[in-house]
N, C-alpha and C. Protein backbone atom coordinates (compact mmCIF):
# COMPACT_ATOMS: atom_id res chain seq x y z
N UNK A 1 0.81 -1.19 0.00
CA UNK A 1 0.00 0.00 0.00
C UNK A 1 0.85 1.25 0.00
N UNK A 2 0.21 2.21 0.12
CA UNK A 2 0.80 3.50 0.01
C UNK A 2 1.79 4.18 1.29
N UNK A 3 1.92 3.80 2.08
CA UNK A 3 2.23 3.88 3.51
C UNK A 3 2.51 2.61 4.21
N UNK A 4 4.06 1.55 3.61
CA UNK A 4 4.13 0.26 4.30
C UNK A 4 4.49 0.50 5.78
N UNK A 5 4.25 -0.91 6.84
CA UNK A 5 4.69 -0.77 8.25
C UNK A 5 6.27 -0.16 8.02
N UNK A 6 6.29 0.62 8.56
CA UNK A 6 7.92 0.93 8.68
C UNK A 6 8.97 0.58 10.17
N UNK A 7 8.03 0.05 10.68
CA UNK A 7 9.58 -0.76 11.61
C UNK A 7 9.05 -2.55 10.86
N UNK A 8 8.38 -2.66 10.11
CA UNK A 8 7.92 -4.19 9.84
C UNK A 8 7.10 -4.95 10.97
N UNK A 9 7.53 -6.39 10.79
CA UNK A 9 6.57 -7.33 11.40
C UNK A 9 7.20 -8.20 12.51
N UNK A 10 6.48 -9.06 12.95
CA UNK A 10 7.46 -10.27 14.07
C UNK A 10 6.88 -11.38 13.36
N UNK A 11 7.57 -12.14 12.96
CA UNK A 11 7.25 -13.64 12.81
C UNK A 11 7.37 -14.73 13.90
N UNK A 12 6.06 -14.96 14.52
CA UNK A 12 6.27 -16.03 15.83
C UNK A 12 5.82 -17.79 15.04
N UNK A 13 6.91 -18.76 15.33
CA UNK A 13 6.67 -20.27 14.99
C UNK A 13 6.28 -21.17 16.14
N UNK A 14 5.05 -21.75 16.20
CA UNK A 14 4.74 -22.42 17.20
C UNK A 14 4.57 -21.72 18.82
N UNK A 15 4.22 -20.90 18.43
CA UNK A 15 3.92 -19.73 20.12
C UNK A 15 5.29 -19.37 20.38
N UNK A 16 6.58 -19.70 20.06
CA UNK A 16 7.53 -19.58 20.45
C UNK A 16 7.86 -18.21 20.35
N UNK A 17 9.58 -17.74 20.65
CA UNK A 17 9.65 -16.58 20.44
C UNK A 17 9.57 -15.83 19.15
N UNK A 18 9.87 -14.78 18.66
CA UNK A 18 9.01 -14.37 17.72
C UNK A 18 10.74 -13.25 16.98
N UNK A 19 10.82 -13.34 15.57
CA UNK A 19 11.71 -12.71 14.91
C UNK A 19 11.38 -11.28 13.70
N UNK A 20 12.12 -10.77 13.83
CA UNK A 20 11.27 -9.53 13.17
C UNK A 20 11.67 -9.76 12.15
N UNK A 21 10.74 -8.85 10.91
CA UNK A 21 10.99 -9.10 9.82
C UNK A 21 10.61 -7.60 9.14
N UNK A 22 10.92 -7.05 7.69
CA UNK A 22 10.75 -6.30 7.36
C UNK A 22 9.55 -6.11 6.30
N UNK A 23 8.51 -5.40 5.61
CA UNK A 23 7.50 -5.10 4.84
C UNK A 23 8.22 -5.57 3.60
N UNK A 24 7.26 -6.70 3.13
CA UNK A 24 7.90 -6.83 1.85
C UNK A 24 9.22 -7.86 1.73
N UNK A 25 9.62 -7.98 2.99
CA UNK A 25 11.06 -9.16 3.14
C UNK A 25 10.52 -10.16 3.32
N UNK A 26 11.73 -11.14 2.99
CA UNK A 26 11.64 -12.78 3.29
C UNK A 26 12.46 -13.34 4.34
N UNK A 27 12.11 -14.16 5.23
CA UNK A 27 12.58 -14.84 6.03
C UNK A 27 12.91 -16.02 6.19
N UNK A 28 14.38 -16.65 6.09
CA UNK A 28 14.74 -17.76 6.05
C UNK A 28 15.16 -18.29 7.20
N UNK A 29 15.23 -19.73 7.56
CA UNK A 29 15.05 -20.49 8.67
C UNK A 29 16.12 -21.10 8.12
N UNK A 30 17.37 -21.78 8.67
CA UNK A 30 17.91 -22.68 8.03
C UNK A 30 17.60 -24.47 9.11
N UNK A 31 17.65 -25.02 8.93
CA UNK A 31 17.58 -26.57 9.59
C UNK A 31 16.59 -26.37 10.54
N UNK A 32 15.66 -25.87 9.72
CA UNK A 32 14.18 -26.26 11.01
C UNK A 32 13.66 -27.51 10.89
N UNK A 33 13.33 -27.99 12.06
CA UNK A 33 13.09 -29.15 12.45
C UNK A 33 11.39 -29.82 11.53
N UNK A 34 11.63 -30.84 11.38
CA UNK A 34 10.31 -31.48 10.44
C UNK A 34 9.35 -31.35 11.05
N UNK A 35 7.99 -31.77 10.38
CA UNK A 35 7.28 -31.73 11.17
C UNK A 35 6.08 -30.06 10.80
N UNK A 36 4.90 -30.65 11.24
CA UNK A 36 3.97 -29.76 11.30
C UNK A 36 4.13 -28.28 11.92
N UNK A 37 4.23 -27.27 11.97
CA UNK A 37 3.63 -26.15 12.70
C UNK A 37 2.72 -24.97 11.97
N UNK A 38 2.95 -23.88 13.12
CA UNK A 38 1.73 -22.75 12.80
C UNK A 38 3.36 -21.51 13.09
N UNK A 39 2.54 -20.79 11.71
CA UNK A 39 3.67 -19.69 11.47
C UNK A 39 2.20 -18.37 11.85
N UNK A 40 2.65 -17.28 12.14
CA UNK A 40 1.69 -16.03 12.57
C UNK A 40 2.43 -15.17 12.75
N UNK A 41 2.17 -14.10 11.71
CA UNK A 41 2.85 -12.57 11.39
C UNK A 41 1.95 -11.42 12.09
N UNK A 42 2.58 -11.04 13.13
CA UNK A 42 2.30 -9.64 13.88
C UNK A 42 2.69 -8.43 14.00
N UNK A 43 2.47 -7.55 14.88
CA UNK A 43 2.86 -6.31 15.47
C UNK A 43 2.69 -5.60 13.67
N UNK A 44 1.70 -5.83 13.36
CA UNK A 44 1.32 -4.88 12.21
C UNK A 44 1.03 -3.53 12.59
N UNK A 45 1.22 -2.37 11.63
CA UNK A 45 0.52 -1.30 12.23
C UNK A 45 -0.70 -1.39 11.97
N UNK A 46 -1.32 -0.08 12.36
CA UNK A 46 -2.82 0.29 12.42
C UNK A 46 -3.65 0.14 11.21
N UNK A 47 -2.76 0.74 10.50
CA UNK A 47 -2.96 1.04 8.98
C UNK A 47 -3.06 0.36 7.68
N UNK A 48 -2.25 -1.45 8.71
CA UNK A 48 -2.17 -2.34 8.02
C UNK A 48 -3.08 -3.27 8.44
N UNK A 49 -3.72 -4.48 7.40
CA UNK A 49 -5.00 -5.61 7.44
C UNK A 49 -3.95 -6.51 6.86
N UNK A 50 -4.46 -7.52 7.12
CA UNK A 50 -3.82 -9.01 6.57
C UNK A 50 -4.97 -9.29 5.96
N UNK A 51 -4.89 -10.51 4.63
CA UNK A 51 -5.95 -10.88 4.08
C UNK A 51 -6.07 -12.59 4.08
N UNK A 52 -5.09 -13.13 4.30
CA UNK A 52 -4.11 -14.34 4.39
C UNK A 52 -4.75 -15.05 5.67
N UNK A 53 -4.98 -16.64 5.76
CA UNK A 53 -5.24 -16.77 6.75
C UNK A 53 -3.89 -16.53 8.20
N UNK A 54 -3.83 -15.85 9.36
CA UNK A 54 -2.94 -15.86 10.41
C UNK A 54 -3.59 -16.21 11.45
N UNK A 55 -3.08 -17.21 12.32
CA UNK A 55 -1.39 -17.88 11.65
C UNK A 55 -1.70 -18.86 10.60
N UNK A 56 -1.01 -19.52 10.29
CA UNK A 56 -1.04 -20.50 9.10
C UNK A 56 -0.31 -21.77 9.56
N UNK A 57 -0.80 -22.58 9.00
CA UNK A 57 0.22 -24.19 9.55
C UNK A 57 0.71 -24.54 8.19
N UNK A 58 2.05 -25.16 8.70
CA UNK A 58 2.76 -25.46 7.29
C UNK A 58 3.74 -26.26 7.78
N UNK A 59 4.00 -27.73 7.05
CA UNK A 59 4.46 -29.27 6.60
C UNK A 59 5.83 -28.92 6.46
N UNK A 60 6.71 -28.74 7.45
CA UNK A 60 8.36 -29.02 6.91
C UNK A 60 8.85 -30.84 6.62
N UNK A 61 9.14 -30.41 5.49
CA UNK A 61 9.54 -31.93 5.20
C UNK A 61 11.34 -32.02 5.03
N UNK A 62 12.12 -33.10 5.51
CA UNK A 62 13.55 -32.91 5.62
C UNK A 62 14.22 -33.05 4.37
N UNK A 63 14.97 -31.78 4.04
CA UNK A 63 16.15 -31.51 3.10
C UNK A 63 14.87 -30.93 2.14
N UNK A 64 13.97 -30.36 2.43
CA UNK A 64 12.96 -29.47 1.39
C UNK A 64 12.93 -28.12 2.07
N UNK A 65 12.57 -27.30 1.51
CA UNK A 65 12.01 -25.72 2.11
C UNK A 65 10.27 -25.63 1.47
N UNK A 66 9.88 -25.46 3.55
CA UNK A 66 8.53 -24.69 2.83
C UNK A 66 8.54 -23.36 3.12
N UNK A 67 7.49 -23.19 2.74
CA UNK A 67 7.17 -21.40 2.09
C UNK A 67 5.60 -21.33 2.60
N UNK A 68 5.63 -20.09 3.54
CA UNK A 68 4.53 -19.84 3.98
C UNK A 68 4.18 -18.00 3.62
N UNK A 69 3.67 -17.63 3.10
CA UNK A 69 3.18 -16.27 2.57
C UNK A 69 2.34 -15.55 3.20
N UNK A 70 2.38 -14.44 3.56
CA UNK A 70 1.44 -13.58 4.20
C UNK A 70 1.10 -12.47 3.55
N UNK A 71 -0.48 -12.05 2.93
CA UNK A 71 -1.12 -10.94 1.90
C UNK A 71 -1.30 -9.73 2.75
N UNK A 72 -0.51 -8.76 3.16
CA UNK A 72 -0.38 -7.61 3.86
C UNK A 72 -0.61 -6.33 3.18
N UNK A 73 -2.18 -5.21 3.06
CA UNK A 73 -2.24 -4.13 2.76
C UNK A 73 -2.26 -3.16 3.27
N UNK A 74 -1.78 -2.24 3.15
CA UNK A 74 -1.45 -0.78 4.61
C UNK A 74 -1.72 0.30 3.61
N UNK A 75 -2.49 0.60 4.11
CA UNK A 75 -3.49 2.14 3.49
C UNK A 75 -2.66 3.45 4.37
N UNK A 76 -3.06 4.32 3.72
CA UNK A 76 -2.51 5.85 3.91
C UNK A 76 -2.76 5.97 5.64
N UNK A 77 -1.93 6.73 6.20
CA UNK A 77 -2.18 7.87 7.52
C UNK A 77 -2.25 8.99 7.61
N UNK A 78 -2.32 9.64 6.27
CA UNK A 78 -2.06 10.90 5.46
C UNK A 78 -2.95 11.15 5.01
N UNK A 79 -3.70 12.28 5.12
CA UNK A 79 -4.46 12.66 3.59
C UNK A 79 -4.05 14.33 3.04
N UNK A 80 -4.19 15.03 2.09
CA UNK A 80 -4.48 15.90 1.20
C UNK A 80 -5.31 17.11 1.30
N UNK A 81 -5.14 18.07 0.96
CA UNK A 81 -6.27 19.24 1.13
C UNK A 81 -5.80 19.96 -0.61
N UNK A 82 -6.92 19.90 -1.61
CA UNK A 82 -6.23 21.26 -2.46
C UNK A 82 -7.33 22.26 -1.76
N UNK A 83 -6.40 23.49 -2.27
CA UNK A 83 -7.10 24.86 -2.20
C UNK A 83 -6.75 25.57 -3.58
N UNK A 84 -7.83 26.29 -3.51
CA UNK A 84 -8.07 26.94 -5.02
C UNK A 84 -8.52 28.28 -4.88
N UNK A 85 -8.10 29.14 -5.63
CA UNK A 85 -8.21 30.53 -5.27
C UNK A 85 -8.69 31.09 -6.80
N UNK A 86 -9.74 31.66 -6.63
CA UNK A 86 -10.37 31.82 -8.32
C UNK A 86 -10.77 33.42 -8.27
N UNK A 87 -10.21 34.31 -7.96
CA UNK A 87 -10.27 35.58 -7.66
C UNK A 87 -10.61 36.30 -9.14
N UNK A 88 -11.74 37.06 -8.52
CA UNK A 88 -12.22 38.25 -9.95
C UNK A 88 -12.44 39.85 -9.46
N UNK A 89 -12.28 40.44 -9.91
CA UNK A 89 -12.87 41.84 -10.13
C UNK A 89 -11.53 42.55 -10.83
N UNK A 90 -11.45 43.84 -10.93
CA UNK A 90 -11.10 44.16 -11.86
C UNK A 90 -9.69 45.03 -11.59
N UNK A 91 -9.22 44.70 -10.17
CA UNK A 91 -7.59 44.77 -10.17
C UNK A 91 -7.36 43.93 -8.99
N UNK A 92 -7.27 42.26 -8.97
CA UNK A 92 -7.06 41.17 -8.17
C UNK A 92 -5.79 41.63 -7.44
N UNK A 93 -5.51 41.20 -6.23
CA UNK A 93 -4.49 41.08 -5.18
C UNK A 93 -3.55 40.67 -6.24
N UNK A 94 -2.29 41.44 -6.29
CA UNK A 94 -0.93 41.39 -7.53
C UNK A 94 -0.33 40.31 -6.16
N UNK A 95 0.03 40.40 -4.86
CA UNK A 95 0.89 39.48 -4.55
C UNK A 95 -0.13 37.71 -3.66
N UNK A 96 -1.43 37.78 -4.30
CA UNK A 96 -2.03 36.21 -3.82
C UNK A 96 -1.82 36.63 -2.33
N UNK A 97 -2.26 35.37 -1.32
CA UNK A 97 -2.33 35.02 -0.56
C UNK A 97 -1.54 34.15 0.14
N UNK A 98 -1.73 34.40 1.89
CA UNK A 98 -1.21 32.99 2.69
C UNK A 98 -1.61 32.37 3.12
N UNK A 99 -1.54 30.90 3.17
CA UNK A 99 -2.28 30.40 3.60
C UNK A 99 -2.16 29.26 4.97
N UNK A 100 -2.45 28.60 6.25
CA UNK A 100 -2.56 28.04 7.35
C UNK A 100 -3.15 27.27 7.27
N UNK A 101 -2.71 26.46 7.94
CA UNK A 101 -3.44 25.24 8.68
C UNK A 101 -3.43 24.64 10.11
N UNK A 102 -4.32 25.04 10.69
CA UNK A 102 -4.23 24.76 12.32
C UNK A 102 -3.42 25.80 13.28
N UNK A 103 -2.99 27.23 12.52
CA UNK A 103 -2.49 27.84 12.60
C UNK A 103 -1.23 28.18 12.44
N UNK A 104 -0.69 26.98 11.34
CA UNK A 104 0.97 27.02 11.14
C UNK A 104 0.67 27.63 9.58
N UNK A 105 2.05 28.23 9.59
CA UNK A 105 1.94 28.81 7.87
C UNK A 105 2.15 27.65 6.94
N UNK A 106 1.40 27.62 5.95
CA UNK A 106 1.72 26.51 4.58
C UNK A 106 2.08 27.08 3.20
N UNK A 107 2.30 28.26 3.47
CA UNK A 107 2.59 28.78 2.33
C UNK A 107 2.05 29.73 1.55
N UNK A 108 2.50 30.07 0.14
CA UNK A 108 1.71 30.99 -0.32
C UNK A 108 0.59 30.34 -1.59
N UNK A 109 -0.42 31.61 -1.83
CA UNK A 109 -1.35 30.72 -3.17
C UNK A 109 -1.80 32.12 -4.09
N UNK A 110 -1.55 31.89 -5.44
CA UNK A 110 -1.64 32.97 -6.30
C UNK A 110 -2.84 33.66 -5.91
N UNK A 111 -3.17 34.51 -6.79
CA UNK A 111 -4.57 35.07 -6.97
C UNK A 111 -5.79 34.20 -7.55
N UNK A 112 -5.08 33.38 -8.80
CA UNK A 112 -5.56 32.43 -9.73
C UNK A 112 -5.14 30.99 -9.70
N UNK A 113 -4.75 30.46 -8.47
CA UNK A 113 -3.45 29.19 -8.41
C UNK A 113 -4.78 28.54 -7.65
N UNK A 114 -3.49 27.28 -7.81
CA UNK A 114 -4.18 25.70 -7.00
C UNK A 114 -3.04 25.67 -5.97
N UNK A 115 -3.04 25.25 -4.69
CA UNK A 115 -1.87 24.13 -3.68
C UNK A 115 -2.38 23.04 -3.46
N UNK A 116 -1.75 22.39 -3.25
CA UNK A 116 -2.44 20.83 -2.46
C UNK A 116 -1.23 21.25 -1.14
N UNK A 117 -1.61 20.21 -0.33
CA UNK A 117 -0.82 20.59 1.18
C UNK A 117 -1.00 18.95 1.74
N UNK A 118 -0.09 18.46 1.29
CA UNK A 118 -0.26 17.28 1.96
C UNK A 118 0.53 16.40 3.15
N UNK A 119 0.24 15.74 3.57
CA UNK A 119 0.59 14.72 4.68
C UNK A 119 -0.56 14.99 6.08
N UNK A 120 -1.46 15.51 5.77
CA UNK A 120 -2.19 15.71 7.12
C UNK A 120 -3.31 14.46 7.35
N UNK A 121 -2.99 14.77 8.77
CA UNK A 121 -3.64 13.69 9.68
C UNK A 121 -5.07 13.77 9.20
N UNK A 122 -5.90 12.40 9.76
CA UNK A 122 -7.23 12.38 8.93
C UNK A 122 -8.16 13.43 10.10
N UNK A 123 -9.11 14.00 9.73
CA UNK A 123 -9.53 14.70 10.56
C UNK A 123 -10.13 16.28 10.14
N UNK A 124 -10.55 17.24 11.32
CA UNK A 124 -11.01 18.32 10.72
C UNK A 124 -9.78 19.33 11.07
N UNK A 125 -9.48 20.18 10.35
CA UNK A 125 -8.88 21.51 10.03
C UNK A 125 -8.85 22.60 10.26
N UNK A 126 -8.55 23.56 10.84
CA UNK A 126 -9.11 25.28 10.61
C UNK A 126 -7.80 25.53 9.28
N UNK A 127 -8.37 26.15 8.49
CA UNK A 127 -7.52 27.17 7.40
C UNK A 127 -8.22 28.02 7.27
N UNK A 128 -6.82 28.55 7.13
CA UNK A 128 -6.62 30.42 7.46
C UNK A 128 -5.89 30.64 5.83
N UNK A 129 -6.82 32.04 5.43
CA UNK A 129 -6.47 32.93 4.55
C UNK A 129 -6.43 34.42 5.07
N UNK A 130 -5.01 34.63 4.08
CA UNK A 130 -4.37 36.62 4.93
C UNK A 130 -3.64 36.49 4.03
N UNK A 131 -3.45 38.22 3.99
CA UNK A 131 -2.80 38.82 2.71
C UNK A 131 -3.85 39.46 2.25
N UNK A 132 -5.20 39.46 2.27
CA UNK A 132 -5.93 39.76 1.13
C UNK A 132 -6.40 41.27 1.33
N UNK A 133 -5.78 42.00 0.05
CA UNK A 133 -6.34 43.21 0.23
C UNK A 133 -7.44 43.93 0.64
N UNK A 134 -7.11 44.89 1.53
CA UNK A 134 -8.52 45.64 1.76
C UNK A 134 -9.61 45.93 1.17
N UNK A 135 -11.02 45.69 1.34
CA UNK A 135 -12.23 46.03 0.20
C UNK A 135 -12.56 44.96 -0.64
N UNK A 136 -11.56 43.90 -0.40
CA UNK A 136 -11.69 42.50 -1.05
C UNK A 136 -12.82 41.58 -0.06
């Protein structure tokens, strides 16, 4: 997804202790013992769903490698705001506007411009516009 776990996952075998692993990495075992167990991928973030059954059981057979897979999607923590400024009459603000969010400055926006302002948390906003000429 658009936003993977960024410290990754723990891979625990048989309730035992548990090894971390990274988004997207593979994890090799060398001379694990035969025999049946249950593999289960955790400490996902928030943001991330598994689709895969967890944990999973899986058949080691001796001098073979199995392979157990986990379907991991992690959606945004971020979202987007554009702002659009479509100013008319018949001598528009020559230096645009500034513009805030939550009361921090984000920058400036033409008279006639687009911004987008992104990485913000999901949620509601105050934005603030200043600069704008008097009588406007």
């Amino acid at each position: 997804g658009p936003e993977p776990d960024a410290d990754g996952y723990s891979v625990q075998i048989d309730g035992g202790g548990s090894q971390g692993i990274g988004a997207a990495a593979t994890l090799s075992i060398p001379d694990f013992p035969p025999g049946n167990h249950t593999v289960e991928l955790a400490e996902m973030a928030s943001n991330c769903t598994i689709s895969s059954p967890n944990p999973q059981g899986v058949r080691v057979t001796a001098g073979e490698t199995a392979t157990v897979s986990f379907a991991v999607a992690c959606g945004a923590t971020t979202g987007g705001l554009s702002i659009i400024a479509a100013t008319t009459g018949p001598s528009p603000d020559p230096d645009g506007y500034a513009i805030s969010i939550d009361g921090a400055d984000r920058g400036a926006l033409g008279v006639n411009a687009a911004v987008t302002i992104s990485r913000l948390v999901p949620g509601s906003h105050a934005l603030g516009l200043s600069g704008v000429e008097p009588g406007w």
